[in-house]
Every structure is written in structure tokens, then in C-alpha cells.
Protein backbone atom coordinates (compact mmCIF):
# COMPACT_ATOMS: atom_id res chain seq x y z
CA UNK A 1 -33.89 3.65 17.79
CA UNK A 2 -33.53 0.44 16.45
CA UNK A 3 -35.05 0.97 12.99
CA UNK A 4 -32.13 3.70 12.68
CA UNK A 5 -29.50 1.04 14.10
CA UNK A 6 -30.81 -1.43 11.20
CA UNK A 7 -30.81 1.18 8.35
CA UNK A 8 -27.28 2.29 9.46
CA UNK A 9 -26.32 -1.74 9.59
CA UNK A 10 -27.56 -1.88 5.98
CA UNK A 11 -26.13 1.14 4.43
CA UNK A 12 -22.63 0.60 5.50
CA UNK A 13 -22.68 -3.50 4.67
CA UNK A 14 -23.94 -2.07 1.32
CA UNK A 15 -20.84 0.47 1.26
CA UNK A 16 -18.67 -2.78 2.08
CA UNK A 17 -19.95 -4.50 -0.44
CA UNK A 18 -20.45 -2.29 -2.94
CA UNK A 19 -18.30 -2.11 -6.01
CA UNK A 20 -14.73 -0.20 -6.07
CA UNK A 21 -14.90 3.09 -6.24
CA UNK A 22 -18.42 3.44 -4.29
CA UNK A 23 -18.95 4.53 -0.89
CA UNK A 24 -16.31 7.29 -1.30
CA UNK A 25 -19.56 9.53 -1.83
CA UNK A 26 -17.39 11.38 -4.55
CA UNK A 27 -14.72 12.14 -1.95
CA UNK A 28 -12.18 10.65 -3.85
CA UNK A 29 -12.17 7.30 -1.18
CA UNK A 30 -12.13 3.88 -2.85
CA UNK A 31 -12.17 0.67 -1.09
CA UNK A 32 -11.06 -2.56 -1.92
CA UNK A 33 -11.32 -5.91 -0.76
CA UNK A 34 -9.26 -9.05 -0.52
CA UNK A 35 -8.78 -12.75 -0.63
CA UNK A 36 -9.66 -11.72 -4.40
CA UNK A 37 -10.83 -15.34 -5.44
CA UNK A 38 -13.93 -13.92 -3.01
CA UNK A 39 -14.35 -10.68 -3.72
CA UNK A 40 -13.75 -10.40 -7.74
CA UNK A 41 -12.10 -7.82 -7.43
CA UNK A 42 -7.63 -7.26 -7.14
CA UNK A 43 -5.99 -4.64 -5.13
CA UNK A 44 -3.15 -5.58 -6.70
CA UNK A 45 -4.26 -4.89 -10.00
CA UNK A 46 -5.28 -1.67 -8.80
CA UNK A 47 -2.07 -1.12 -7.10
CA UNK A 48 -0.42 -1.87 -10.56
CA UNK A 49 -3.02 0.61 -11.97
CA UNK A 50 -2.07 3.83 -9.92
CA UNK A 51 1.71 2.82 -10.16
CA UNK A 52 1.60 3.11 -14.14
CA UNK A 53 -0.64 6.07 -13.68
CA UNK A 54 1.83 7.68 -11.42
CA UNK A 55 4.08 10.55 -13.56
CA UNK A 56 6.42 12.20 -10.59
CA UNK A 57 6.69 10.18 -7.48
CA UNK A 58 5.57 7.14 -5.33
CA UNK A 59 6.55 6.63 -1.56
CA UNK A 60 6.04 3.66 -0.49
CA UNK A 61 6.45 1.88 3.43
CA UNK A 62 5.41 -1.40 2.95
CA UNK A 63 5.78 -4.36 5.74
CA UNK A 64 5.85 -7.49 3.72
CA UNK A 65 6.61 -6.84 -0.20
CA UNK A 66 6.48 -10.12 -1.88
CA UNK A 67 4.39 -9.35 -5.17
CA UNK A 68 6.63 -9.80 -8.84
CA UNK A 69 4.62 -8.05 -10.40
CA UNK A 70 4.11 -4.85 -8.39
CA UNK A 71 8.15 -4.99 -7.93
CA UNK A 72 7.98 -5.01 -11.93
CA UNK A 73 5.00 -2.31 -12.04
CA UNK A 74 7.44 -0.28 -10.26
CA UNK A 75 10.67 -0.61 -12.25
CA UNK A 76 8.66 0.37 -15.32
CA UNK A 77 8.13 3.61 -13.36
CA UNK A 78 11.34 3.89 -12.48
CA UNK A 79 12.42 3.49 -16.49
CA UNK A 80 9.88 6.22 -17.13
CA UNK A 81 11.59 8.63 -14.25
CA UNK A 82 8.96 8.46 -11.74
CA UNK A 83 11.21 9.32 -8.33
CA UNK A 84 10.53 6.00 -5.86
CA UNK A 85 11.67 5.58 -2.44
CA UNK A 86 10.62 2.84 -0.71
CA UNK A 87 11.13 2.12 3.08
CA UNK A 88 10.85 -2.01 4.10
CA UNK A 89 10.76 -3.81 7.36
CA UNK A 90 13.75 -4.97 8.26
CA UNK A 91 12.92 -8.04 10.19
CA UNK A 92 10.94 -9.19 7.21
CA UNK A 93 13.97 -8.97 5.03
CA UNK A 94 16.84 -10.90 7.59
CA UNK A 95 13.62 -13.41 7.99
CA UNK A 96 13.56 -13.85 4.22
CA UNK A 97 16.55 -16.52 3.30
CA UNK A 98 15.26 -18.18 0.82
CA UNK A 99 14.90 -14.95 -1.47
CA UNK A 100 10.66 -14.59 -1.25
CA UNK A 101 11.32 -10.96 -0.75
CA UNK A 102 11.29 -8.26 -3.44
CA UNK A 103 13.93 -6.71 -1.79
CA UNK A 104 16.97 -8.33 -4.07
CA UNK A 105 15.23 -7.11 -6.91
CA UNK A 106 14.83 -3.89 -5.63
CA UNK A 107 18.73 -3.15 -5.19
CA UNK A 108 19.56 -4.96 -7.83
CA UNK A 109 17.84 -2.11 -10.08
CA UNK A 110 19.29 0.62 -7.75
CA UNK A 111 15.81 1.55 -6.24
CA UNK A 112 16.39 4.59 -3.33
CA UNK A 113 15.63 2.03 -0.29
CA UNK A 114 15.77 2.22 3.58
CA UNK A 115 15.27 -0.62 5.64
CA UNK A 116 13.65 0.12 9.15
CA UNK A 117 12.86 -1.34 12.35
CA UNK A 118 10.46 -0.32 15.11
CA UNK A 119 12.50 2.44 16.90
CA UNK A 120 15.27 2.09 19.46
CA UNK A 121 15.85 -1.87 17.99
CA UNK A 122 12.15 -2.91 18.80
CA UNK A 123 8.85 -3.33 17.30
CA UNK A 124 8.35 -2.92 13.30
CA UNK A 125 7.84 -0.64 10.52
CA UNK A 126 4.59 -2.24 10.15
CA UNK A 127 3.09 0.41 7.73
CA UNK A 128 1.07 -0.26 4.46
CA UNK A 129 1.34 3.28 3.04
CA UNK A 130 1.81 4.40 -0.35
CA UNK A 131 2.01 7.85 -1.80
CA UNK A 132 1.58 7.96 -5.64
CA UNK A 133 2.27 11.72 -7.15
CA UNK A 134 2.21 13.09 -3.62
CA UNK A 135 -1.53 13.25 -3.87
CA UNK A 136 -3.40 9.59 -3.84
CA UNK A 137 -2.99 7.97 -0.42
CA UNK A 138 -3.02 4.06 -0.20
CA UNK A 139 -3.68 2.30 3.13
CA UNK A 140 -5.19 -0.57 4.63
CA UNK A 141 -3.84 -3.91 5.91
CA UNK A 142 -2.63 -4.80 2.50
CA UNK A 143 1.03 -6.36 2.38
CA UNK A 144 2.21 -6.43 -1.30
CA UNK A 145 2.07 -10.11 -1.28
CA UNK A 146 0.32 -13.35 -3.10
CA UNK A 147 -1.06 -14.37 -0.08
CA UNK A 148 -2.53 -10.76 0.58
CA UNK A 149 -4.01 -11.02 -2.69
CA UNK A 150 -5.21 -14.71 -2.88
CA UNK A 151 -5.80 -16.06 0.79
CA UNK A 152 -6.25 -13.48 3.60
CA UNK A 153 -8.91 -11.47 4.54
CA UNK A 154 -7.26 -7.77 3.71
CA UNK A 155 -8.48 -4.49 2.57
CA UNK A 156 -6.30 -1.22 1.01
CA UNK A 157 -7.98 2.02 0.64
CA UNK A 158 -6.99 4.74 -2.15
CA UNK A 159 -7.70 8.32 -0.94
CA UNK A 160 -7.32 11.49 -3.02
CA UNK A 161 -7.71 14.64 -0.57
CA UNK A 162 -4.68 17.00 0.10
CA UNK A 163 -4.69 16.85 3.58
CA UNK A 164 -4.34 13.47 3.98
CA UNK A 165 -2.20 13.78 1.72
CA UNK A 166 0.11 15.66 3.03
CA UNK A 167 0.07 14.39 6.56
CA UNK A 168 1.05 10.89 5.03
CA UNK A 169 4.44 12.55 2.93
CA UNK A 170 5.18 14.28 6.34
CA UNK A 171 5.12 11.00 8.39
CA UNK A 172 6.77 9.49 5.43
CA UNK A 173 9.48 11.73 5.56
CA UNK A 174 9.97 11.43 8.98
CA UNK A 175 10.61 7.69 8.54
CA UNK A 176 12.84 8.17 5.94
CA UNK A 177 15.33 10.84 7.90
CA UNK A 178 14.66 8.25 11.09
CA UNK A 179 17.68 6.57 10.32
CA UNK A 180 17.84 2.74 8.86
CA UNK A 181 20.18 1.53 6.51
């Protein structure tokens, strides 16, 4: 029993450490990894990556979203006619006066936004969710911010499979009629 706990210990550390893009077992799962000075490797780059790859839509319910560049990855998009609608925490915005959010720069290109709380007043729309073309599913713990990227200990996984898929744009879209301004 405990030579199969070992080899099980080994084969998923392996998996965790494994390049991007393994351990999906050609599912269509990759994982990545952050504080990115550690791991070599950038989920924002890859976030960049499936936003310029993206030809019809991205959703997006994102918690903390202070990242330039993604905010420019996606106004690109926009420019191209990709349809974005992005939903945003609304305590992280009223907590934001000195302007660190992406959020000014996001109605100041006339992205479709909604800004949410947890529901009845409380809580948070804590979600790290992207939808790109209705079919690739980001999640993780991943906030679309430098210090995601650069100095905590984060991870955002890319899945491509049509049922998850579609039970992310339902939840998504059940967000997004919730209410919010």
C-alpha cells in the first residue's frame, strides 16, 4: 500500500511540475504556475496568448484586474470585433482610489462591464473565470494582476471540453442577468 501511495506522490508532483501543457493527458487541460520569476513560465503571457487567439467572444469574471497589458490584450480584441463582457468585483473597484484598477480603462474604451458584489450586499464576486470563444475555460486562483504574476504563489488552468464549457457560460450568464451596475 505504501509503494502505490509513493508512486501516486511522484506521478502527480511530476504532473505539477511538468511543463505547460502536460498532465492534461491530451484532454485539452493545461496548467500553469505562478510567482513566474520561480516557475519560468507566465500565465499572463498565456492569458495574452488565448485573448489574441480568441475570434468571437471572451467572458470574463475576474476579482482583482490590475494587469496593463492584458487590459491592452483585450482592447486589441475588441478592435478586431471579438464580443467581451467582463463582470468585476465591486469592492475591489470603490477600494481602488488611486486608479491601480483596469477598470477606468475599461469604460473609457466602452467595454460591456458589470460590476458585482456577493449577493444581497455581502460577500464578493470572487471568481477567476474566463471564457474565450465559448469553448476554452480559464480558472484557478489567478487575479489579472503584477503581483499574481511576479510574487504570489497562484495557479490558472485552461480547459478545452464542451461541458465544462458550457456549465461555465451558464453560470456566467447567470451573473451577468444577477443584477450589478
Amino acid at each position: 500500500m505504501n509503494s502505490v501511495l509513493y508512486r501516486l506522490g511522484v506521478v502527480l508532483i511530476v504532473l505539477c511540475m511538468a511543463p505547460s501543457g502536460l498532465g492534461g493527458g491530451g484532454s485539452g487541460t493545461q496548467v500553469f504556475f505562478s510567482p513566474a520569476p520561480l516557475t519560468q513560465e507566465s500565465i499572463r503571457d498565456e492569458i495574452i496568448k488565448r485573448i489574441n487567439l480568441s475570434g468571437k467572444s471572451i467572458d470574463i469574471a475576474i476579482y482583482d484586474f490590475t494587469a496593463g497589458p492584458i487590459a491592452q490584450a483585450l482592447l486589441d480584441a475588441k478592435k478586431r470585433g471579438v464580443r467581451i463582457r467582463i463582470i468585476l468585483d465591486e469592492m475591489q473597484i470603490k477600494r481602488d482610489a488611486k486608479g491601480h484598477s483596469e477598470y477606468r480603462f475599461l469604460v473609457d474604451n466602452g467595454f460591456n462591464l458589470k460590476v458585482l458584489s456577493g449577493i444581497k450586499g455581502f460577500g464578493k464576486m470572487h471568481n477567476k473565470i474566463a471564457i474565450y470563444d465559448g469553448r476554452v475555460v480559464q480558472t484557478g486562483s489567478y487575479n489579472w494582476s503584477d503581483n499574481a504574476e511576479y510574487n504570489s504563489w497562484e495557479n490558472a488552468v485552461f480547459i478545452d471540453d464542451a461541458s465544462v464549457a458550457q456549465k461555465c457560460r451558464d453560470y456566467f450568464q447567470r451573473m451577468w442577468n444577477y443584477g450589478g451596475r
